[in-house]
Protein backbone atom coordinates (compact mmCIF):
# COMPACT_ATOMS: atom_id res chain seq x y z
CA UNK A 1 0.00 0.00 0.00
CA UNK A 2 1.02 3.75 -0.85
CA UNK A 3 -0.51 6.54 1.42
CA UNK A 4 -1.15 9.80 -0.28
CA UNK A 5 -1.73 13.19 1.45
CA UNK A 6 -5.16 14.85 -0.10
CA UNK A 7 -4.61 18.36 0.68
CA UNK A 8 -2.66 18.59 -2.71
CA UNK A 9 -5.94 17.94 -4.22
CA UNK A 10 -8.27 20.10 -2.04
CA UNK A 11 -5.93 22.84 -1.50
CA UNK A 12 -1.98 22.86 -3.53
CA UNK A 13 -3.69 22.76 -6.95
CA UNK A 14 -6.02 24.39 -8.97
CA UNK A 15 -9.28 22.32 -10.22
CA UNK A 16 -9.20 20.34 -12.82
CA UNK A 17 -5.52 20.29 -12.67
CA UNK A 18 -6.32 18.42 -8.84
CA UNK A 19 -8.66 15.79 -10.71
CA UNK A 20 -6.01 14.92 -13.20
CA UNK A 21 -3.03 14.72 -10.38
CA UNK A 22 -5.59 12.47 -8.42
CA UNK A 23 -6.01 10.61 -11.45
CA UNK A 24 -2.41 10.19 -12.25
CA UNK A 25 -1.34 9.20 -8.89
CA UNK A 26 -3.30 6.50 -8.06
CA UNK A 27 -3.31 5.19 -12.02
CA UNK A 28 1.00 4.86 -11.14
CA UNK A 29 0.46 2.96 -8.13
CA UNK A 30 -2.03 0.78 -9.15
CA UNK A 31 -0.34 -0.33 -12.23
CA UNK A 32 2.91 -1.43 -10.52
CA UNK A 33 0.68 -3.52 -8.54
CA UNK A 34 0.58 -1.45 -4.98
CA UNK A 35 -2.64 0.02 -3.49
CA UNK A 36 -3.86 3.54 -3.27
CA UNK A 37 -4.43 5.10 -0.08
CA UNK A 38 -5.56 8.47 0.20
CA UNK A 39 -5.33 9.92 3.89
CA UNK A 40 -8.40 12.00 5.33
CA UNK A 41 -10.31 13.01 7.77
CA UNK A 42 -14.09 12.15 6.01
CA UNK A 43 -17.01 13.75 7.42
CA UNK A 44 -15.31 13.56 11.05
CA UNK A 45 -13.38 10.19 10.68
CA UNK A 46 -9.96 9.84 9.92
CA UNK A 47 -9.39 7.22 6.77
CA UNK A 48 -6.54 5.65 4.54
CA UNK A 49 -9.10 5.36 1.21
CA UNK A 50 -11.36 7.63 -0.38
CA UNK A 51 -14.58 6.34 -2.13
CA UNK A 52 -15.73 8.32 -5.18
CA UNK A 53 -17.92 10.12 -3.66
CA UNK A 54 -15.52 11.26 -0.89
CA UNK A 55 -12.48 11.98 -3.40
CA UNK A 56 -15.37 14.44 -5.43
CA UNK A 57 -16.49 16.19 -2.95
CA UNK A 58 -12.21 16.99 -1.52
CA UNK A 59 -11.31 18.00 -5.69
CA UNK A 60 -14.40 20.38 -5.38
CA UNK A 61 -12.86 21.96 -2.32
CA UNK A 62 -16.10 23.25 -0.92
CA UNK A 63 -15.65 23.54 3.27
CA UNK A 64 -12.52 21.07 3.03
CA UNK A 65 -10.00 21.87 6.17
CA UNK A 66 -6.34 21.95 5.23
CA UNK A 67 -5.48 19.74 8.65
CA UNK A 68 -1.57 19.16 9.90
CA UNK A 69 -1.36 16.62 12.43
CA UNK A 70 -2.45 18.95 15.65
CA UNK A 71 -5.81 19.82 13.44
CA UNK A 72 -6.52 15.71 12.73
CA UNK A 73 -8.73 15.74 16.36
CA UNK A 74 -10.36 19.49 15.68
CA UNK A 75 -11.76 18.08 12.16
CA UNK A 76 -12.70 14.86 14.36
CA UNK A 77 -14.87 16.95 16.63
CA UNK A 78 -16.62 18.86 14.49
CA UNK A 79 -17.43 16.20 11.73
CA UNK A 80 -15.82 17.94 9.12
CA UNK A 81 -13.93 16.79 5.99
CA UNK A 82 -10.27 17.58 6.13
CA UNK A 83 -7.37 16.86 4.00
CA UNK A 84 -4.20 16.35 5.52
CA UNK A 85 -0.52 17.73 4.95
CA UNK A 86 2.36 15.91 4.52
CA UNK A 87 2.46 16.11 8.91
CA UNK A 88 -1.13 14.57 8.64
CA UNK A 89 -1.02 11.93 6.61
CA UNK A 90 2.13 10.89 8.71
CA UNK A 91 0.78 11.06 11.89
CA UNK A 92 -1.93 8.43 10.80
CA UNK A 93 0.36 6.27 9.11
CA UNK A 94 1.82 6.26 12.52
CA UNK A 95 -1.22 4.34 13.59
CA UNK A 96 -1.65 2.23 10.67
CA UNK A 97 0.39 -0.62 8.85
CA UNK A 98 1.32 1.17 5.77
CA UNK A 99 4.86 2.33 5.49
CA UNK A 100 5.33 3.77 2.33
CA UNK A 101 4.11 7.50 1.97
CA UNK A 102 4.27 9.51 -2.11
CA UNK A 103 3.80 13.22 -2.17
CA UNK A 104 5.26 16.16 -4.12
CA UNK A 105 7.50 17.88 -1.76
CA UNK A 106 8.38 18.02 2.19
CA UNK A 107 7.94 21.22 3.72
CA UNK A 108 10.56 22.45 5.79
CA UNK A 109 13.16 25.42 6.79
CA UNK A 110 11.02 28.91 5.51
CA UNK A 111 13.47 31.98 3.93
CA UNK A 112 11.88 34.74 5.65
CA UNK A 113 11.35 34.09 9.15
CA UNK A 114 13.70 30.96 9.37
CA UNK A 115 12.07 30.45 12.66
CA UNK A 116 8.76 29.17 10.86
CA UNK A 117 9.31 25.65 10.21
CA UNK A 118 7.19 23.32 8.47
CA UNK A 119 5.22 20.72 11.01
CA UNK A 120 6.61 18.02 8.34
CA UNK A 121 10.24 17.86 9.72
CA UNK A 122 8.90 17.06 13.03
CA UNK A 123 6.21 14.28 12.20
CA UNK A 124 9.44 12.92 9.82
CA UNK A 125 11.89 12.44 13.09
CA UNK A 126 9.21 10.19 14.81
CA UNK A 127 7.27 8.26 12.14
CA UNK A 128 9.31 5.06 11.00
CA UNK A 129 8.07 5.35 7.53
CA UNK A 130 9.33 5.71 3.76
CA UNK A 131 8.63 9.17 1.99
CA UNK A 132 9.42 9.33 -1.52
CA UNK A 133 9.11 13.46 -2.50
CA UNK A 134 11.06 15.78 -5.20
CA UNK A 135 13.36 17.16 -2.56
CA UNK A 136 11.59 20.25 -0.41
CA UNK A 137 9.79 23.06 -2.08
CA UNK A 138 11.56 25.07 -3.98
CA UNK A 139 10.27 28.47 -1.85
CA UNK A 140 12.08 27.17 1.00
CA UNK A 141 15.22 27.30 2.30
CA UNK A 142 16.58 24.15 1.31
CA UNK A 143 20.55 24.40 2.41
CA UNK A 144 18.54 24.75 6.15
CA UNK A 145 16.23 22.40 5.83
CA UNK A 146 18.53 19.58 5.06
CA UNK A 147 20.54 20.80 7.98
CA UNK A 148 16.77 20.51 10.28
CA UNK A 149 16.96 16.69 8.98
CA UNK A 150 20.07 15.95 9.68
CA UNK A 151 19.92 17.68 13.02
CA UNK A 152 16.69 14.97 13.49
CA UNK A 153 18.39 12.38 12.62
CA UNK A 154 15.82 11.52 9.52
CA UNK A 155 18.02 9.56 6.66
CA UNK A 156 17.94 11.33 3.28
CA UNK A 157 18.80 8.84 0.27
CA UNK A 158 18.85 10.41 -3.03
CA UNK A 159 17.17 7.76 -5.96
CA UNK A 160 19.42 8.03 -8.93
CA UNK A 161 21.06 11.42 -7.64
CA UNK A 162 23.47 12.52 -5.63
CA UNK A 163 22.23 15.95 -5.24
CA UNK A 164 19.23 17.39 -3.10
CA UNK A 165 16.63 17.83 -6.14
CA UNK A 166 14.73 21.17 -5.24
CA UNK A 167 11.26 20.23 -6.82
CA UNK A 168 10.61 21.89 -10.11
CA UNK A 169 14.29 21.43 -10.46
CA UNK A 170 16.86 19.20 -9.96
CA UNK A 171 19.93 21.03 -9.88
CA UNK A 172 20.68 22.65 -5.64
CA UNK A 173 23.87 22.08 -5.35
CA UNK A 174 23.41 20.77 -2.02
CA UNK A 175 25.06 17.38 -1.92
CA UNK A 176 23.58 13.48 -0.29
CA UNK A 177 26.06 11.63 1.48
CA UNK A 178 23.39 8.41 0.19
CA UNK A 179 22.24 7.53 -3.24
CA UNK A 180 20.83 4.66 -4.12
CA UNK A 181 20.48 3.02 -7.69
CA UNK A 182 17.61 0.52 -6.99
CA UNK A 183 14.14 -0.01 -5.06
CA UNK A 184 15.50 -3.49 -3.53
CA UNK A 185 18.38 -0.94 -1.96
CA UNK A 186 15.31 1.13 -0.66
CA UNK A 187 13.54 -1.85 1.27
CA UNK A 188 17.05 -3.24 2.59
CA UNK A 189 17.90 -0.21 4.44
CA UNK A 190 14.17 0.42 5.73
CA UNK A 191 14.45 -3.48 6.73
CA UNK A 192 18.07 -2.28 8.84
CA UNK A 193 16.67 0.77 9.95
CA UNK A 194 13.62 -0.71 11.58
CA UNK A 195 15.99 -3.77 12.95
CA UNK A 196 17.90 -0.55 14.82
CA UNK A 197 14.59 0.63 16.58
CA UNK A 198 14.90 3.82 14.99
CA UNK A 199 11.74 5.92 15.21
CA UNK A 200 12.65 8.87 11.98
CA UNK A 201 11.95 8.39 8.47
CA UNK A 202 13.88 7.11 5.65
CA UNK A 203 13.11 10.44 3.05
CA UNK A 204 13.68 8.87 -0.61
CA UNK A 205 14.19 11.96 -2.74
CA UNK A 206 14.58 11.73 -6.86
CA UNK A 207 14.66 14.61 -9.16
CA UNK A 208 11.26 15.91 -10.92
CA UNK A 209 11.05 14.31 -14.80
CA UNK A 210 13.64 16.24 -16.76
CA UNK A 211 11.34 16.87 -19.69
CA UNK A 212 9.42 18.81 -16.83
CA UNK A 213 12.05 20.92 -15.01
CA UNK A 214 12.03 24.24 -14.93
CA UNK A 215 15.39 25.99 -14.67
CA UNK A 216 16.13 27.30 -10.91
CA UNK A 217 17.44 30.80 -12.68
CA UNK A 218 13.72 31.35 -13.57
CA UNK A 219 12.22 30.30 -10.23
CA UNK A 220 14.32 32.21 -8.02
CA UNK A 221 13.58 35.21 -10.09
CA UNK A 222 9.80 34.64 -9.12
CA UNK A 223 10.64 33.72 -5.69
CA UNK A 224 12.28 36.91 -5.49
CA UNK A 225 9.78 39.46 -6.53
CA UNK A 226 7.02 36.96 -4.84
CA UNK A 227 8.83 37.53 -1.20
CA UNK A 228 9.11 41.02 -1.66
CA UNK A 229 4.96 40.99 -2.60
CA UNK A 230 4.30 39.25 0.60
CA UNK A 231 6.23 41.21 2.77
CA UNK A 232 4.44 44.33 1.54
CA UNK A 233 0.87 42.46 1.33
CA UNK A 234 1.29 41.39 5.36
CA UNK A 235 1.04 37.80 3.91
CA UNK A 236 1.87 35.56 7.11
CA UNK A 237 2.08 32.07 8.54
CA UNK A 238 0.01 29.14 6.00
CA UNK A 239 -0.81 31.52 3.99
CA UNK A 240 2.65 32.04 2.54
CA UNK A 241 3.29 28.67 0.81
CA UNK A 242 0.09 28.99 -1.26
CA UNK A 243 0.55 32.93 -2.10
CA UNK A 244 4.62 31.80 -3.38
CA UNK A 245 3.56 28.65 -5.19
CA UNK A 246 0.58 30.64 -6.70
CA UNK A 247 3.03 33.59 -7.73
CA UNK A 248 6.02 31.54 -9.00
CA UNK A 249 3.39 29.84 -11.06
CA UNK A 250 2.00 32.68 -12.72
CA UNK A 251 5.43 34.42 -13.38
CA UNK A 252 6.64 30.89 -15.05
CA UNK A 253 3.47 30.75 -17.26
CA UNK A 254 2.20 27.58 -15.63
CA UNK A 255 5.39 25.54 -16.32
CA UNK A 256 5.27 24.93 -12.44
CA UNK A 257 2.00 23.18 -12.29
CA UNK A 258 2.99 20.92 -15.29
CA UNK A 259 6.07 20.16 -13.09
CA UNK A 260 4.36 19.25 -10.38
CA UNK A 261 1.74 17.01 -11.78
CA UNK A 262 4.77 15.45 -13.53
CA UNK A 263 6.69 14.61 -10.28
CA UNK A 264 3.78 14.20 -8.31
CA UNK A 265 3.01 10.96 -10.65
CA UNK A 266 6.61 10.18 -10.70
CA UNK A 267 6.63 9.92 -6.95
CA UNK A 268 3.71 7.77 -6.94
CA UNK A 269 4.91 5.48 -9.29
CA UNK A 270 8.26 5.22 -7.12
CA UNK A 271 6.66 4.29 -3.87
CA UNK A 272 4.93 1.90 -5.23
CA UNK A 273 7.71 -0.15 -6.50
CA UNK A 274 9.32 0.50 -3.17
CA UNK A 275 6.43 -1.01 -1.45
CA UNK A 276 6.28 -3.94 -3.67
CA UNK A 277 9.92 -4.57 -2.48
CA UNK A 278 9.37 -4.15 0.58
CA UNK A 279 7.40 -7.74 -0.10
CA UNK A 280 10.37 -9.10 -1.07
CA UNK A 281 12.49 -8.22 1.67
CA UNK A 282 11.27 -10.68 4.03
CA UNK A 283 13.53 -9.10 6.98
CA UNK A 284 11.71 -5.60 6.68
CA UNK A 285 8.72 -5.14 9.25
CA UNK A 286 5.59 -3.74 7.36
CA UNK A 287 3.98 -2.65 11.26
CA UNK A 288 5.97 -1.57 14.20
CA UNK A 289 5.78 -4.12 16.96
């Protein structure tokens, strides 16, 4: 089984584009022979699997809470539909047997204030899970937020790299001490890991599609001029990742959102064949005892 977050549908992108990601996603799990598992909270009860009806009524985004892991119980309470962050979905998987987790890119270390840090990197240093992303997001500060992982003690292995990708691009300069060439590699070192008793995350991070990239020159331009607009706009806390991702979007003339699609699929299709190997490694725990 995969786990997918499903606040990238009812809140990181733009309908239809959300439908089509959705779409994508679960279509590149399903046909390397892994299950989809969306994580919610649905009408007040927190799931792994979305029916159809369910899945509509997030990509529609009417009423749908964005919910990190401390907002899982409010959405409980109320009876409310809520789709989880990367920090939600991870705090349930905590609870669950599924161990392999796809999603676009782990929030993390902000530029402007560097105090404001992403409730990812602390769900990653205690869930004992595999995350398969495109590197951080790009509007972060990524030479800070690998130093917030390491500082956790979460293991970063780069798939066919040996550089931190940065999301829509691939190129950070920022170098992995672990690359791996091979999903069997993957399930072996979650199989050790879990043998240690350690409680972080193995983060499995492979550059976006290259046909898909967009060139960092043109997205720290954006990021530039989108800063300065927030600053001046009073733009603060969660509203800052949408208002950048919105403006770098715009400025690149929607290459961003093909990106993302792109490696959000590519992800998906990755943890799936890590999960399948994780079948074949019959030394790696699928449950924490």
């Amino acid at each position: 089984m995969v786990a997918l977050e499903s606040s990238v549908f009812a809140q990181g992108l733009p309908i239809p584009t959300n439908a089509d990601a959705a779409r994508r996603m679960i279509g590149a799990i399903e046909r390397v022979g892994a299950v989809p598992a969306i994580s919610a909270v649905s009408a007040g009860k927190a799931v792994f699997g979305l029916n159809d009806d369910e899945l509509a009524r997030f990509l529609a985004r009417d009423g749908v809470l964005k919910v990190s892991a401390r907002d899982i119980p409010v959405a409980m309470l109320q009876g409310r539909d809520g789709a989880t962050t990367v920090a939600g979905a991870l705090s349930l998987m905590a609870l669950s047997p599924i161990r392999v987790f796809a999603t676009g890119g782990i929030g993390g270390v902000h530029r402007e204030p560097q105090f404001d840090e992403s409730a990812d990197l602390a769900e990653l240093s205690r869930t004992p899970v595999i995350v398969v992303c495109a590197g951080a997001k790009s509007i972060l500060d990524l030479h800070a937020t690998m130093e917030r992982l390491e500082s956790f003690g979460v293991v970063v292995v780069g798939y066919r790299t040996r550089e931190m990708p940065g999301f829509f691009f691939a190129d950070t300069g920022i170098p992995l001490a672990t690359s791996v060439v091979s999903v069997d590699e993957i399930a072996q070192l979650y199989a050790l890991q879990c043998s240690l008793g350690r409680q972080q995350a193995i983060v499995v991070m492979q550059p976006p599609p290259a046909e898909h990239a967009v060139r960092k020159a043109s997205i720290e331009r954006a990021l530039d001029t989108a800063l300065d607009d927030a600053k001046r706009h009073g733009v603060r806390g969660g509203a800052v990742t949408p208002y950048l991702l919105t403006a770098v979007e715009r400025a690149t003339e929607g290459r961003t959102l093909a990106a993302n699609v792109a490696l959000l699929e590519a992800n998906a299709a990755l943890a799936a064949e890590i999960a399948v190997a994780c079948t074949r490694v019959s030394a790696a725990p699928l449950a924490r005892s």
